[in-house]
C-alpha atoms as a PDB file:
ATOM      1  CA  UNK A   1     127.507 154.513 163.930  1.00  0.00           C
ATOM      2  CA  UNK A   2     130.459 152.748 165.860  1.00  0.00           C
ATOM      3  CA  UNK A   3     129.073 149.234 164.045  1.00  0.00           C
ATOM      4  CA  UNK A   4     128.258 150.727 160.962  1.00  0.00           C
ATOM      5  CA  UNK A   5     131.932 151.506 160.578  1.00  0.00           C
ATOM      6  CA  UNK A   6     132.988 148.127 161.825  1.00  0.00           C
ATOM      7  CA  UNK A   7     131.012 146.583 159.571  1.00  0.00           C
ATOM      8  CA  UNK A   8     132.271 148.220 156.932  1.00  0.00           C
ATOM      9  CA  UNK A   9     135.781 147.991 157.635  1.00  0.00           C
ATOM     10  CA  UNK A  10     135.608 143.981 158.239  1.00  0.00           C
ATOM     11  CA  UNK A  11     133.524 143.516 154.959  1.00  0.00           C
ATOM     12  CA  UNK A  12     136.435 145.925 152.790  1.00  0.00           C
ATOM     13  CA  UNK A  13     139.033 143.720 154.429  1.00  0.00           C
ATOM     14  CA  UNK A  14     137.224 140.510 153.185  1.00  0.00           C
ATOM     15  CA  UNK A  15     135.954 141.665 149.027  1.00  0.00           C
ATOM     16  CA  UNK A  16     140.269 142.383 149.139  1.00  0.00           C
ATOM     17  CA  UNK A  17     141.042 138.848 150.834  1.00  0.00           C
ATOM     18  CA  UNK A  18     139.283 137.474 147.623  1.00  0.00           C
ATOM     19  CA  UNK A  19     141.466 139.687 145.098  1.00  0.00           C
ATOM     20  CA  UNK A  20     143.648 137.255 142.984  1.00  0.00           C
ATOM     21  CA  UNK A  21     146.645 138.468 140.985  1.00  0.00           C
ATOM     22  CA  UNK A  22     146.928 136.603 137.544  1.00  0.00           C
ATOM     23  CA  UNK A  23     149.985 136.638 135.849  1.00  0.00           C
ATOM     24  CA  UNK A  24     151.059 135.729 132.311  1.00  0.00           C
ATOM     25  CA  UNK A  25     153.518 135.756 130.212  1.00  0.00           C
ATOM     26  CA  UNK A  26     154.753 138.300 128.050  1.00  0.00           C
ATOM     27  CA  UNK A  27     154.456 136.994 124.904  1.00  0.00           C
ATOM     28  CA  UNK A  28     150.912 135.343 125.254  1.00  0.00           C
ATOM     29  CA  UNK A  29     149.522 136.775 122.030  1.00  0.00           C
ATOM     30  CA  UNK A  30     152.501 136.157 120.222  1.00  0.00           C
ATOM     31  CA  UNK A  31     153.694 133.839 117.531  1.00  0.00           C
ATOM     32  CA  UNK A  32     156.747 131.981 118.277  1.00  0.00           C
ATOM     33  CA  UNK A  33     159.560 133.424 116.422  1.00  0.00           C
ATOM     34  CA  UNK A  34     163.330 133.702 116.376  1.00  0.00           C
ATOM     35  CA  UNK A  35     164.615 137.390 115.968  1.00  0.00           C
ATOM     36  CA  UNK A  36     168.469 137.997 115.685  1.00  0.00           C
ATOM     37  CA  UNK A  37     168.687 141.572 116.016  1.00  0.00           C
ATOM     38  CA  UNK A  38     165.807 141.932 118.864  1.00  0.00           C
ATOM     39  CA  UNK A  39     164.255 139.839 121.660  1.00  0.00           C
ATOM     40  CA  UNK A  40     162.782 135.852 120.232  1.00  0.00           C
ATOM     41  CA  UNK A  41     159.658 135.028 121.326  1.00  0.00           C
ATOM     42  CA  UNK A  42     159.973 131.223 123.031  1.00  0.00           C
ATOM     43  CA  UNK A  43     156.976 128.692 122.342  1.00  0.00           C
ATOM     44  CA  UNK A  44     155.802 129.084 126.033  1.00  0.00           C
ATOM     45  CA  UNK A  45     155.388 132.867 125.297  1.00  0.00           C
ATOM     46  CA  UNK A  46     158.627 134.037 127.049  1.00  0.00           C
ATOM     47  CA  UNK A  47     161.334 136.325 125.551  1.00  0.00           C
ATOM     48  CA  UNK A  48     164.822 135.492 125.223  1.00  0.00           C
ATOM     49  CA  UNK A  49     167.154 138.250 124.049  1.00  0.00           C
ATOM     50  CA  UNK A  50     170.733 137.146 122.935  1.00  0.00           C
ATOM     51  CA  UNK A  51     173.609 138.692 125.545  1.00  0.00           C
ATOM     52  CA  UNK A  52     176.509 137.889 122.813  1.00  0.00           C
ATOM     53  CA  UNK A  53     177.035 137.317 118.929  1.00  0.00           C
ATOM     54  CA  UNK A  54     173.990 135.492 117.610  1.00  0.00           C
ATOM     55  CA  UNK A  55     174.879 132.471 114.826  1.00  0.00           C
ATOM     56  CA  UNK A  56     171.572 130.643 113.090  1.00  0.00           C
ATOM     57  CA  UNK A  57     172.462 127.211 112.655  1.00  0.00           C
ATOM     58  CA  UNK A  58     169.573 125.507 111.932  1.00  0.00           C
ATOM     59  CA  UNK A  59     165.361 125.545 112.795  1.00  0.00           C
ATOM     60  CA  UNK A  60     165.970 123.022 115.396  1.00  0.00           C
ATOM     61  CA  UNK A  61     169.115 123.544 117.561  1.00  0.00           C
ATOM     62  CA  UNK A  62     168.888 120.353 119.659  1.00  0.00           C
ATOM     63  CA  UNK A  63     171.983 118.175 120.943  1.00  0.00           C
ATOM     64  CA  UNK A  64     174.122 121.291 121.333  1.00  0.00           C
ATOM     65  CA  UNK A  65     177.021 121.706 123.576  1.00  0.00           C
ATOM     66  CA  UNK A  66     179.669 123.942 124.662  1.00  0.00           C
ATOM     67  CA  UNK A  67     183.210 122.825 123.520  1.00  0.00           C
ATOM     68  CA  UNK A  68     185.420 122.113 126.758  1.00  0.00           C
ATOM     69  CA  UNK A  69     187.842 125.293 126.100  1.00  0.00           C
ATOM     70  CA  UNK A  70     184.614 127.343 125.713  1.00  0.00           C
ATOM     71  CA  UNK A  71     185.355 128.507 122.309  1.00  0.00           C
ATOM     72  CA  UNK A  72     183.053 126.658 120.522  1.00  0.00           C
ATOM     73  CA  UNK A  73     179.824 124.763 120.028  1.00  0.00           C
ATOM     74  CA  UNK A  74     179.335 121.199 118.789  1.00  0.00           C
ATOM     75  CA  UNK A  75     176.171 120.016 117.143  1.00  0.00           C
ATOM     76  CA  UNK A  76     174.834 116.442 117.398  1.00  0.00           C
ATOM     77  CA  UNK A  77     172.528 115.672 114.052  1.00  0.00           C
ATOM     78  CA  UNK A  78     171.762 111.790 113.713  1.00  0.00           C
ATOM     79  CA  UNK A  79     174.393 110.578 112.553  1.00  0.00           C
ATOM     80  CA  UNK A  80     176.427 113.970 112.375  1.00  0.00           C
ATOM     81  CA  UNK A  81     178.613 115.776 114.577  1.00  0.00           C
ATOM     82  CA  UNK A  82     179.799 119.082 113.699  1.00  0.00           C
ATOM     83  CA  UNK A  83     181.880 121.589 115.378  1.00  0.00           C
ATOM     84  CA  UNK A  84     180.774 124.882 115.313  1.00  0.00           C
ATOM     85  CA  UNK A  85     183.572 127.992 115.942  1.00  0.00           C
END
């Protein structure tokens, strides 16, 4: 009885050792989107929920930078640059 339980205490221990935890995203099944009143859903599936005043400047918001007295953004669009307050 004394190996019995043994046994089965060793072979618990080992179908748990195999357990794997898979994790994913939150937004797997999701389209990407941009939301201004809620949480966006980011290409890779992630959220990102604005903590401030949200302003839509354009589809593709690359080559932008905080201004140096942080009061404003400016916006790099071959051959443009535009500030943004």
């Amino acid at each position: 009885m004394k190996k019995l339980i043994l046994f089965l205490a060793c072979f618990s221990s080992l179908s748990t050792a195999n357990a794997q935890q898979i994790l994913e995203v939150p937004g797997l099944n999701e389209f990407a989107k941009i939301d201004t009143n809620g949480h966006s859903v980011l290409p890779s599936g992630r959220y990102v929920t604005p903590a401030g005043k949200t302003l839509r400047i354009t589809d593709d918001p690359f080559g932008l930078s905080i201004s140096p007295d942080k009061n404003g953004l400016l916006r790099f669009i071959m051959p443009h640059l535009h500030a943004l307050i």
